[in-house]
N, C-alpha and C. Protein backbone atom coordinates (compact mmCIF):
# COMPACT_ATOMS: atom_id res chain seq x y z
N UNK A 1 -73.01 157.72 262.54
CA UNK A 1 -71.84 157.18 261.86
C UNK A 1 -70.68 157.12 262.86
N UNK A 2 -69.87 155.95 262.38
CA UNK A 2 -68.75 155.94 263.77
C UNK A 2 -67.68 157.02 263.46
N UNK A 3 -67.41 157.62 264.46
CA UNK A 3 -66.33 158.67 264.39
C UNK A 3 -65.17 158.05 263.46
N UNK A 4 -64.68 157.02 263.86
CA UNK A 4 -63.10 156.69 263.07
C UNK A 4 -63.59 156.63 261.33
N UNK A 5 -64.76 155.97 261.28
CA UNK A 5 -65.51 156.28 260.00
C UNK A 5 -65.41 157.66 259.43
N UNK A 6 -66.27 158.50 260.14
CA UNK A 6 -66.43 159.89 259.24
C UNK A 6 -65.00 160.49 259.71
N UNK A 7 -64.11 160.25 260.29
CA UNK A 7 -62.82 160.78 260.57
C UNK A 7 -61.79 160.28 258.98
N UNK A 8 -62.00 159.01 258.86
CA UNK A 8 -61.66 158.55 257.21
C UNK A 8 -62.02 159.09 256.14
N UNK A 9 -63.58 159.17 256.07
CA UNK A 9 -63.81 159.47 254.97
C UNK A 9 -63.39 161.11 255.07
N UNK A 10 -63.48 161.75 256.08
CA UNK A 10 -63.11 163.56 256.00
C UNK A 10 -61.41 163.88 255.55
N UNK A 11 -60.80 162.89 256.00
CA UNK A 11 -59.21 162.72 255.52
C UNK A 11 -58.95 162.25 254.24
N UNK A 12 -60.15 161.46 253.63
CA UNK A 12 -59.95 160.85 252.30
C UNK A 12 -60.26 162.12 251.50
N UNK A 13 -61.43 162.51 251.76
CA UNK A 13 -61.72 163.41 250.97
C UNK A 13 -60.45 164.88 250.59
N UNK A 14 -60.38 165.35 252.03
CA UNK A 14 -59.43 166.55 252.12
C UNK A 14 -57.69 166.07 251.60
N UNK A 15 -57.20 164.96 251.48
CA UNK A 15 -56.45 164.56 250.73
C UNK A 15 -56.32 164.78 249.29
N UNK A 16 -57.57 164.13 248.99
CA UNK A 16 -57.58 163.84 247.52
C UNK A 16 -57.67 164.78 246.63
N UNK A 17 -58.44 165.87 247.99
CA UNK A 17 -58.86 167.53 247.19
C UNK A 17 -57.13 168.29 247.01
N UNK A 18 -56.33 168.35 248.20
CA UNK A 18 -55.16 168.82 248.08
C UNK A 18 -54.26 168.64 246.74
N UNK A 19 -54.22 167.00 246.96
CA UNK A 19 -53.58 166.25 245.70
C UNK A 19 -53.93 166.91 243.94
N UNK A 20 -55.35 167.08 244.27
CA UNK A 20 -55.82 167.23 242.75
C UNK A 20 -55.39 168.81 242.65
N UNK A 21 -55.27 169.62 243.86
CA UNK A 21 -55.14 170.72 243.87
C UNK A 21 -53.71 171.36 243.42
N UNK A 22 -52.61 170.18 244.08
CA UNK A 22 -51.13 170.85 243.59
C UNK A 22 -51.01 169.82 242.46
N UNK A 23 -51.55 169.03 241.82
CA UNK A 23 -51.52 168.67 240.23
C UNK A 23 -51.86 169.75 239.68
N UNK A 24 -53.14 170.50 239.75
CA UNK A 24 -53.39 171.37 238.68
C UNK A 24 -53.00 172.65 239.11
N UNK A 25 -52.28 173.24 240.28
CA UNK A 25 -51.31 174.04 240.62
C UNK A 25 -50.08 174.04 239.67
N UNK A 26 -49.22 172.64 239.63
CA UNK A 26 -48.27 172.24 239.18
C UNK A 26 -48.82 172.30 237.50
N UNK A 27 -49.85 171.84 237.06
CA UNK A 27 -50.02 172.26 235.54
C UNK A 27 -50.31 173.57 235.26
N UNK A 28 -50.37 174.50 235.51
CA UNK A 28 -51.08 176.05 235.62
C UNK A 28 -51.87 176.42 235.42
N UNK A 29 -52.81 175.21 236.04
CA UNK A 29 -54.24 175.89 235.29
C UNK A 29 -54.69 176.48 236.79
N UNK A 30 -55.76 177.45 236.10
CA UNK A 30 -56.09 178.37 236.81
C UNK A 30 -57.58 177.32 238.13
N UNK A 31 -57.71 177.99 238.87
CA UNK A 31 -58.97 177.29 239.59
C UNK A 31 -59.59 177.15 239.14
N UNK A 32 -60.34 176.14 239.48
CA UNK A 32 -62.05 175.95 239.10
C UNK A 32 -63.12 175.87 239.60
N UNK A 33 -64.12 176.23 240.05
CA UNK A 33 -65.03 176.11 240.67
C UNK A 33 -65.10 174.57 240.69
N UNK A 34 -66.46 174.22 241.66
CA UNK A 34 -66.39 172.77 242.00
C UNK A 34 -67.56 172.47 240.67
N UNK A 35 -68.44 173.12 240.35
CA UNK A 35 -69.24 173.10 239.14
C UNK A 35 -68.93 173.37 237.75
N UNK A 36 -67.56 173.58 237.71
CA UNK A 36 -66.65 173.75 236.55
C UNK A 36 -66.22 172.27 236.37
N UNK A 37 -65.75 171.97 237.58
CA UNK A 37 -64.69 170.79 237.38
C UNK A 37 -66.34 169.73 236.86
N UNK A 38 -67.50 169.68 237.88
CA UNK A 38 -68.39 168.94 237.36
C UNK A 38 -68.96 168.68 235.93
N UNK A 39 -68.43 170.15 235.31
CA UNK A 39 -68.88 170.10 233.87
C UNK A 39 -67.84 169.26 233.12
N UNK A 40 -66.84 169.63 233.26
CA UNK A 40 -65.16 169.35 232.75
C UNK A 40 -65.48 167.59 232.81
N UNK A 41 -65.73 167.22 233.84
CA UNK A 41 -66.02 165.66 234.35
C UNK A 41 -66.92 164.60 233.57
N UNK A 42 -67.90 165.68 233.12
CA UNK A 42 -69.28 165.15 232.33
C UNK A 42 -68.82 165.24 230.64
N UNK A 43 -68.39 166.16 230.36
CA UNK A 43 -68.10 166.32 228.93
C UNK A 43 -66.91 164.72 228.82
N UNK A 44 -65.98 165.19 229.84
CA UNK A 44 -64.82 164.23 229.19
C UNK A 44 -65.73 162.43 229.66
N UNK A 45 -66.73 162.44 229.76
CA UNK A 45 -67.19 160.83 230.18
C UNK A 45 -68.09 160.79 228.87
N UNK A 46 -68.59 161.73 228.75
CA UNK A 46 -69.97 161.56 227.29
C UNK A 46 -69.16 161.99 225.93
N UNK A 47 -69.59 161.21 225.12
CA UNK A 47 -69.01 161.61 223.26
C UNK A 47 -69.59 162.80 222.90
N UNK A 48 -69.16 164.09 222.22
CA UNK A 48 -69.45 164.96 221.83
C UNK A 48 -70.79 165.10 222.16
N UNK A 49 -71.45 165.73 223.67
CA UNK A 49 -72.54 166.09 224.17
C UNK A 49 -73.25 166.74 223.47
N UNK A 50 -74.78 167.43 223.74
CA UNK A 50 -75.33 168.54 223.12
C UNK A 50 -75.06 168.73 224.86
N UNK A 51 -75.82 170.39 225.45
CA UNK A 51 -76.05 171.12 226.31
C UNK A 51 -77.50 169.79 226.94
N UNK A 52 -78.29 169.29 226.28
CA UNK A 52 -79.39 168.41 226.90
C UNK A 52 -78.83 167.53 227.17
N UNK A 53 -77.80 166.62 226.74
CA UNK A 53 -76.81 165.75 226.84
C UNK A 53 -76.18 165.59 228.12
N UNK A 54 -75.45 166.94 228.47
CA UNK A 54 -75.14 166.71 229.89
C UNK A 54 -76.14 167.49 230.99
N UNK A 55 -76.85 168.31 231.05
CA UNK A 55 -78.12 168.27 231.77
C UNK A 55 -78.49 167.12 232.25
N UNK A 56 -78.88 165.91 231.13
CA UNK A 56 -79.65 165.20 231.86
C UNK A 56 -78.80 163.78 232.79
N UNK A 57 -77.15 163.91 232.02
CA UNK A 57 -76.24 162.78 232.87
C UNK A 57 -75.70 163.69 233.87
N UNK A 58 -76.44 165.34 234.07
CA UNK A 58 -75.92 165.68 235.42
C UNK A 58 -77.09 165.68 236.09
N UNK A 59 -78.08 165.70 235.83
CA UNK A 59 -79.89 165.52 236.51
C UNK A 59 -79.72 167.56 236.49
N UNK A 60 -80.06 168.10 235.71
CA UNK A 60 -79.65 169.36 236.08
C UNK A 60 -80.50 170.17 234.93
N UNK A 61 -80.81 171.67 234.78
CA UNK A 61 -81.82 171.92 233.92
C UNK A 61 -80.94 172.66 233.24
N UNK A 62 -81.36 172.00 231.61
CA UNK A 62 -80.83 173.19 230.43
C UNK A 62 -80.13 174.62 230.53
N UNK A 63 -80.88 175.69 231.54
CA UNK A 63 -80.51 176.90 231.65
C UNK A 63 -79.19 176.58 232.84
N UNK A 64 -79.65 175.96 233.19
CA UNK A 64 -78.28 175.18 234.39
C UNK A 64 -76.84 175.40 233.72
N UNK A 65 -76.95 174.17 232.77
CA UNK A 65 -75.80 173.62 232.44
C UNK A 65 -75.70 174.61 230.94
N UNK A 66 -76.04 175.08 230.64
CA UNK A 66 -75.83 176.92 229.53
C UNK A 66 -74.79 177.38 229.88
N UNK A 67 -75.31 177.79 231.05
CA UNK A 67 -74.88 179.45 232.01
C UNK A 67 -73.71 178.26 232.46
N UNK A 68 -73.32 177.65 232.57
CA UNK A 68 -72.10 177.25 233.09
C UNK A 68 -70.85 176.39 231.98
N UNK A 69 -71.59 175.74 231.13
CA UNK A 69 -70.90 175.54 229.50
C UNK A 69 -70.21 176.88 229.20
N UNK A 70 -71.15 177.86 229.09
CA UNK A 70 -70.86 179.48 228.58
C UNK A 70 -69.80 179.68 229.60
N UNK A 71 -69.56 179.69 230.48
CA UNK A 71 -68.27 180.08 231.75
C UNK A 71 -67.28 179.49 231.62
N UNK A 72 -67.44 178.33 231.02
CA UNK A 72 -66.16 177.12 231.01
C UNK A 72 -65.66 177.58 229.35
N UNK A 73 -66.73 177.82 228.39
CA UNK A 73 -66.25 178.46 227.10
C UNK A 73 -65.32 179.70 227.23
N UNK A 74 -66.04 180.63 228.22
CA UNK A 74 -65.54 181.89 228.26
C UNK A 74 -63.93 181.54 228.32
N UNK A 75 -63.95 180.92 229.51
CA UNK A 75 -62.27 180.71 230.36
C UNK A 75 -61.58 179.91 229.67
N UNK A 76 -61.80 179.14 228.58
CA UNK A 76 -61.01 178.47 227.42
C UNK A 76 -60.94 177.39 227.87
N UNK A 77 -61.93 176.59 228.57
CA UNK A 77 -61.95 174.88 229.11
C UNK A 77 -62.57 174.20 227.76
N UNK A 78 -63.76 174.96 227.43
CA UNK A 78 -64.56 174.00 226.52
C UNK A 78 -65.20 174.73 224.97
N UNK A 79 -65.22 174.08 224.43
CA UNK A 79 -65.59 174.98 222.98
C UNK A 79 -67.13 174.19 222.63
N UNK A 80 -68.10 175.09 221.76
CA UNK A 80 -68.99 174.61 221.17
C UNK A 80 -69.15 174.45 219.92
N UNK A 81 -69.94 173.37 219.06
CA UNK A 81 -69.83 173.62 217.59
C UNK A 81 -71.51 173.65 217.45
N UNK A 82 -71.69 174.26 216.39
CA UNK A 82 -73.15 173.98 215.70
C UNK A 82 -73.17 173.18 214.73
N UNK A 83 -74.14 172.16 215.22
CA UNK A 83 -74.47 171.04 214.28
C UNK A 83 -74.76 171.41 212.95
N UNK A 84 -74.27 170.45 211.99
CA UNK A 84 -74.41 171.20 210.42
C UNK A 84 -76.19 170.68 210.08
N UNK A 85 -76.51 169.43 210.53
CA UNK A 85 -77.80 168.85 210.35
C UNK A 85 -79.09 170.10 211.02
N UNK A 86 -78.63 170.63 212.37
CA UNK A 86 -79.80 171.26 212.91
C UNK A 86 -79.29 172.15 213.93
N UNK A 87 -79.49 173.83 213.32
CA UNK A 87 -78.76 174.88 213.78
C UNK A 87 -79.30 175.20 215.38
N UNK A 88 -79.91 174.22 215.70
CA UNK A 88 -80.59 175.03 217.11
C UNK A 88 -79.26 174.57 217.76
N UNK A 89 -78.94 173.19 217.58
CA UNK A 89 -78.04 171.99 218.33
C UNK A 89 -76.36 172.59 218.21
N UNK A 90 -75.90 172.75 219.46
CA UNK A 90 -74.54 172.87 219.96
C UNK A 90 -74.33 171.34 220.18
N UNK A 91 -72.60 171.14 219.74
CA UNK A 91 -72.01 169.98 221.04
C UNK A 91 -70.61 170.61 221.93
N UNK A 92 -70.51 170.15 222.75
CA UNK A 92 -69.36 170.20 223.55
C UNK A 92 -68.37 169.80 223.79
N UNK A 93 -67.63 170.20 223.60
CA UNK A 93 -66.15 169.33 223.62
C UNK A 93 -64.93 170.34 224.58
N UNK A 94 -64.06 169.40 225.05
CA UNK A 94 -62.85 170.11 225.69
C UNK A 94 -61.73 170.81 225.27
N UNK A 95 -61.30 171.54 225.67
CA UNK A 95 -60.30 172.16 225.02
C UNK A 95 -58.95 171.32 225.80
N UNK A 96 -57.52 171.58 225.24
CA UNK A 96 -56.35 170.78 225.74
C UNK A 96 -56.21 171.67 227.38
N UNK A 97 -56.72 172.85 227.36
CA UNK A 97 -56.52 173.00 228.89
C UNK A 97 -57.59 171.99 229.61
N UNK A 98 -58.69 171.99 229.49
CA UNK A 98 -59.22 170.76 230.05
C UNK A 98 -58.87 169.60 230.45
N UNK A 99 -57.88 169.48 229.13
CA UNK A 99 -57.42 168.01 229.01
C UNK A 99 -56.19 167.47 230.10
N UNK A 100 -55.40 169.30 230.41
CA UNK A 100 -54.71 169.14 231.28
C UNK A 100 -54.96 168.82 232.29
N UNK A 101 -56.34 169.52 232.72
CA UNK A 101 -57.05 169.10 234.37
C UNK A 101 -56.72 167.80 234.47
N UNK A 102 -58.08 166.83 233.49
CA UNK A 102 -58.07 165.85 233.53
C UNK A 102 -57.34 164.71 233.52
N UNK A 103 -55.81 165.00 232.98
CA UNK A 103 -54.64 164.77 233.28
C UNK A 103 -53.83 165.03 235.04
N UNK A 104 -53.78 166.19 234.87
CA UNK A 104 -53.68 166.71 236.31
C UNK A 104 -54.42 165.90 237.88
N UNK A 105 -55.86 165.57 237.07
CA UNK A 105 -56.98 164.55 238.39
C UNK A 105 -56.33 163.12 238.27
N UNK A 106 -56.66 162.96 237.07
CA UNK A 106 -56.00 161.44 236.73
C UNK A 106 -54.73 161.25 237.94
N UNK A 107 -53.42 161.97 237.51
CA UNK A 107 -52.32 161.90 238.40
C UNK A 107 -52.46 162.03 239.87
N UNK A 108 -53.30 162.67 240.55
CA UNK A 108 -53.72 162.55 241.95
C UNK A 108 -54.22 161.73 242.10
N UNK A 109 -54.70 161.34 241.53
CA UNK A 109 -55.59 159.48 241.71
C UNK A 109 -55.14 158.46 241.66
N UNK A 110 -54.10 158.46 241.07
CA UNK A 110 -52.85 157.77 240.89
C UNK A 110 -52.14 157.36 242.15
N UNK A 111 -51.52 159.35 242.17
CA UNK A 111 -50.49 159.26 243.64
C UNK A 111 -51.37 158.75 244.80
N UNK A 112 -52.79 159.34 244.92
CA UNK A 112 -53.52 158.75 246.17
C UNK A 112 -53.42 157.20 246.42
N UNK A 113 -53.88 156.72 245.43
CA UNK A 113 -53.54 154.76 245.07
C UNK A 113 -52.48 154.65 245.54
N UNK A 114 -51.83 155.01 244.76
CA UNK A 114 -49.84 154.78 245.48
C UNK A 114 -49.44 154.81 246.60
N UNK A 115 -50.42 155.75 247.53
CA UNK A 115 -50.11 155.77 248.90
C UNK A 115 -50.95 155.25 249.68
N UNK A 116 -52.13 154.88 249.38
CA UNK A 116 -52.96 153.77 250.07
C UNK A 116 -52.02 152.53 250.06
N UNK A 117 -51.81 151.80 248.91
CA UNK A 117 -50.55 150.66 248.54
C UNK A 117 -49.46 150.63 249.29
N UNK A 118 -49.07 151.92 250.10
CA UNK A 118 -47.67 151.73 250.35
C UNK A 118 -47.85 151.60 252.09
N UNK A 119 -49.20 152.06 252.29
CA UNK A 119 -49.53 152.38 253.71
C UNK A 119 -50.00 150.50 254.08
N UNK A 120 -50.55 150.32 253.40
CA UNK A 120 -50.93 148.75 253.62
C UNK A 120 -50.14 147.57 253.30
N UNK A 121 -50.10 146.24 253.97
CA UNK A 121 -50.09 144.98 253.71
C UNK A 121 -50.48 144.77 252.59
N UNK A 122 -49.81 143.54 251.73
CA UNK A 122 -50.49 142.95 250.48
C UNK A 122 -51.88 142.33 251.15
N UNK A 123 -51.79 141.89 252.11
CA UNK A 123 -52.87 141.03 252.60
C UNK A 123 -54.26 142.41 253.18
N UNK A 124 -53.82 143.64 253.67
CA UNK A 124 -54.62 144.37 253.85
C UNK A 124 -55.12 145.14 252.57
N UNK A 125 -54.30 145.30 251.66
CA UNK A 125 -54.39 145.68 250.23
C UNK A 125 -55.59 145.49 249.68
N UNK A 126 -55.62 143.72 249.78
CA UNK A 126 -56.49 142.71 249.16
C UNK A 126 -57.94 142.83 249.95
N UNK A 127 -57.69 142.80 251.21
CA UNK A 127 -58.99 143.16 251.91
C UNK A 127 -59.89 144.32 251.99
N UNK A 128 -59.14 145.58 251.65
CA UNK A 128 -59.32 147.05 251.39
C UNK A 128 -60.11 147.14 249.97
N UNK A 129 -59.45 146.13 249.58
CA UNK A 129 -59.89 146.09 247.62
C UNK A 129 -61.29 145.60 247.60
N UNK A 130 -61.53 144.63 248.07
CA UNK A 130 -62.93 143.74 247.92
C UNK A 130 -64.20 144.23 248.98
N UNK A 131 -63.45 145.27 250.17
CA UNK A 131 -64.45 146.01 250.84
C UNK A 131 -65.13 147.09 249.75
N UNK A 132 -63.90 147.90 249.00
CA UNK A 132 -64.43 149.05 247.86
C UNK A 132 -65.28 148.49 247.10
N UNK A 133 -64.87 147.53 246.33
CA UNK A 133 -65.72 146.88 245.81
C UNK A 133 -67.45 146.53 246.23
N UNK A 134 -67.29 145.78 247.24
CA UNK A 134 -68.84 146.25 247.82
C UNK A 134 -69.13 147.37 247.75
N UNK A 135 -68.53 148.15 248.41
CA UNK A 135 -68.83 149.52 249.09
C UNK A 135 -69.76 150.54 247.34
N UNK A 136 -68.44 150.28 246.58
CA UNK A 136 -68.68 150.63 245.17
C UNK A 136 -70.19 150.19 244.49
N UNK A 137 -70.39 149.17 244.52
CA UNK A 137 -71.42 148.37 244.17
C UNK A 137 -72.45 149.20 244.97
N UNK A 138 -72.67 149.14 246.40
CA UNK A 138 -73.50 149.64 247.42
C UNK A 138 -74.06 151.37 246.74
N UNK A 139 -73.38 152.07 246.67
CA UNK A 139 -72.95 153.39 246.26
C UNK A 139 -74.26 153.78 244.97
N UNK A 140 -73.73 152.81 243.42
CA UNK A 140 -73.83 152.59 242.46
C UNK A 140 -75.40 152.27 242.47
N UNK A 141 -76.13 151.30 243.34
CA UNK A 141 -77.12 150.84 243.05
C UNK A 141 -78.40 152.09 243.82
N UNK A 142 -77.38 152.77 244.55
CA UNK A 142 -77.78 153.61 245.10
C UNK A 142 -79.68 154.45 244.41
């Protein structure tokens, strides 16, 4: 890989981590593991999950994603209900501290945009845009 390449993407990344970091600094939520935030990520994309639910949109095994639902319950991210139809079945849902994260990411994603935009040309803007785009696509079909 070309250096100025993985020199980008290592700055994109360590940016974006900072950013998301003094958002949810600045909201008070407490840390999260990087497998917290993955859970937090999956619940808020899927409608009221079961525990098999996000296992399988994380490729990940049942006892997996338990033991880590149960951690995110413990710490007051996520709550479970038992289905009234069939008592084996939990779903998952977020709690408003969650909601703050996800608020909190949202806004770093934001400010990051904002400063890509401000660093570029309209004309480099436009060219930056339709490279992601591939790039996105490329990624996706992965």
């Amino acid at each position: 890989m070309d250096q100025h390449l993985l020199g980008f993407v290592n700055a994109i990344d360590a940016s974006f981590k900072k950013l998301v970091q003094e958002s949810v600094t600045t909201e008070g939520i407490a840390k999260l593991s990087v497998n917290q935030i993955h859970y937090i990520e999956a619940i808020s994309k899927l409608y009221n999950p079961t525990v098999t639910d996000i296992a399988n949109a994380m490729n990940l095994s049942k006892a997996s994603v338990t033991a880590g639902i149960n951690k995110l319950v413990e710490s007051g991210y996520a709550k479970k209900m038992q289905s009234t139809e069939d008592k084996r079945v939990f779903y998952v849902s977020l709690t408003d501290k969650s909601a703050s994260f996800i608020q909190a990411k949202t806004f770093a994603a934001q400010s990051f945009g904002k400063k890509i935009e401000e660093t570029l040309t309209p004309e480099e803007a436009e060219q930056f845009k339709t490279i992601l785009i591939k790039l996105t696509r490329a990624f996706k079909e992965k």
